[in-house]
Protein backbone atom coordinates (compact mmCIF):
# COMPACT_ATOMS: atom_id res chain seq x y z
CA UNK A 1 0.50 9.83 -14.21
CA UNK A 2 0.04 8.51 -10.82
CA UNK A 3 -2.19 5.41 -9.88
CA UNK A 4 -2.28 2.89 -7.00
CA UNK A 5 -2.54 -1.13 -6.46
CA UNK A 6 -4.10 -1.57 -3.29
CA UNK A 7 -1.88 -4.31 -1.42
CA UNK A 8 -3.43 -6.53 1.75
CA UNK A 9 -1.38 -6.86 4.52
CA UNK A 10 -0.32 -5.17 8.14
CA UNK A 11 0.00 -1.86 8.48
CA UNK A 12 2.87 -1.39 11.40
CA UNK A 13 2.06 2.20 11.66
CA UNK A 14 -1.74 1.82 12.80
CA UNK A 15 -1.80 -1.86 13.45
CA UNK A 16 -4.49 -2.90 11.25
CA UNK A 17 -4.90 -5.65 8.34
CA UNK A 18 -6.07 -4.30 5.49
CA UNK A 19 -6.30 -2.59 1.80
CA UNK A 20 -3.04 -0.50 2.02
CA UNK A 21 -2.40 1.91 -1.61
CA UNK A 22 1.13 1.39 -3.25
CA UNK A 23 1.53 4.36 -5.96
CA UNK A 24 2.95 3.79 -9.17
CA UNK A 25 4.14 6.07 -11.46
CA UNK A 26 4.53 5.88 -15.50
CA UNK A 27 6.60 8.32 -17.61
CA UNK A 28 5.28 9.61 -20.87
CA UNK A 29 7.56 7.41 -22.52
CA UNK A 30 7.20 4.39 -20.91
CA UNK A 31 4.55 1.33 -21.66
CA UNK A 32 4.71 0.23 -17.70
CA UNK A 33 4.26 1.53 -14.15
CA UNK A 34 6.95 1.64 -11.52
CA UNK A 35 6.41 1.23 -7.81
CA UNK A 36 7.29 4.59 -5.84
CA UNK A 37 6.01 4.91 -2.63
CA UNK A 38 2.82 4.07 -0.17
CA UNK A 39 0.61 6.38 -0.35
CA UNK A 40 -1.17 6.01 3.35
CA UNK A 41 -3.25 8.23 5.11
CA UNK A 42 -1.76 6.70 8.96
CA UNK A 43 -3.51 8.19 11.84
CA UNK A 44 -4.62 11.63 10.06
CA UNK A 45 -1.05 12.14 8.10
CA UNK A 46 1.24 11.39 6.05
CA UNK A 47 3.08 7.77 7.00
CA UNK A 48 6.56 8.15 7.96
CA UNK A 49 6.98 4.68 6.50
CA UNK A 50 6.08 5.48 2.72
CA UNK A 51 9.32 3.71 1.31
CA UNK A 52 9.98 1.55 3.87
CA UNK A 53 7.03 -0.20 4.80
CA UNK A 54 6.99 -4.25 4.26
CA UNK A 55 3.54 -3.65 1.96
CA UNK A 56 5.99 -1.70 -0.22
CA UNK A 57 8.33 -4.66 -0.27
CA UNK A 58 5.80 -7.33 -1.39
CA UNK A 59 3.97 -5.24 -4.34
CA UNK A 60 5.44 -5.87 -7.77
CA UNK A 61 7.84 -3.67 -8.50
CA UNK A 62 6.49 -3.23 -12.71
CA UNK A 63 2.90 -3.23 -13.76
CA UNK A 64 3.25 -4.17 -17.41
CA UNK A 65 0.10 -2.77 -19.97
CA UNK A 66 -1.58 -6.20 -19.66
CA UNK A 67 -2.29 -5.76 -16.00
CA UNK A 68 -2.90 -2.28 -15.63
CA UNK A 69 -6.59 -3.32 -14.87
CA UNK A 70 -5.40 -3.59 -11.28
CA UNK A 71 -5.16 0.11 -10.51
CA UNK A 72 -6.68 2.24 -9.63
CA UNK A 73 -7.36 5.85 -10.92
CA UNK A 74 -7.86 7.71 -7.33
CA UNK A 75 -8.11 6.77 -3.83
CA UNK A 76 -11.09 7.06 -2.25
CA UNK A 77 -10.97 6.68 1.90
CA UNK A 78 -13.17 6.57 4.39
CA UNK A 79 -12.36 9.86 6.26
CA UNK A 80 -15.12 12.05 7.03
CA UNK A 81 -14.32 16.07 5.96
């Protein structure tokens, strides 16, 4: 199951502070997520930065059962369809 931890920084991609999603990922067996990737929307695609990016860097790398209160199910942006 997937989820994300929104993370606060500077995205280098579109050059804007803000509420970036980190996804996380927990196996079936496991009590914890692990950090994966970013899960950006830059500019109208897919970020070419998804492992890379500093924002990735500074999220924990575990989300232990006590804190999974911090993410979230879905994303929800601010596109228009």
């Amino acid at each position: 199951m997937e989820k994300y931890l929104y993370v606060q920084g500077f995205c280098k991609e579109t050059h804007y502070m803000g509420l970036q999603p980190a996804a996380y990922i927990r196996e079936e067996q496991e009590p914890f997520y692990v950090k994966s990737h970013m899960a950006c929307d830059c500019a109208g695609g897919e970020c070419k930065m998804s492992r890379t990016c500093d924002l990735l860097k500074d999220a924990p790398d575990v989300i232990e059962p006590e804190k999974e209160w911090r993410l979230r199910e879905k994303m929800k942006g601010t596109k228009l369809l």
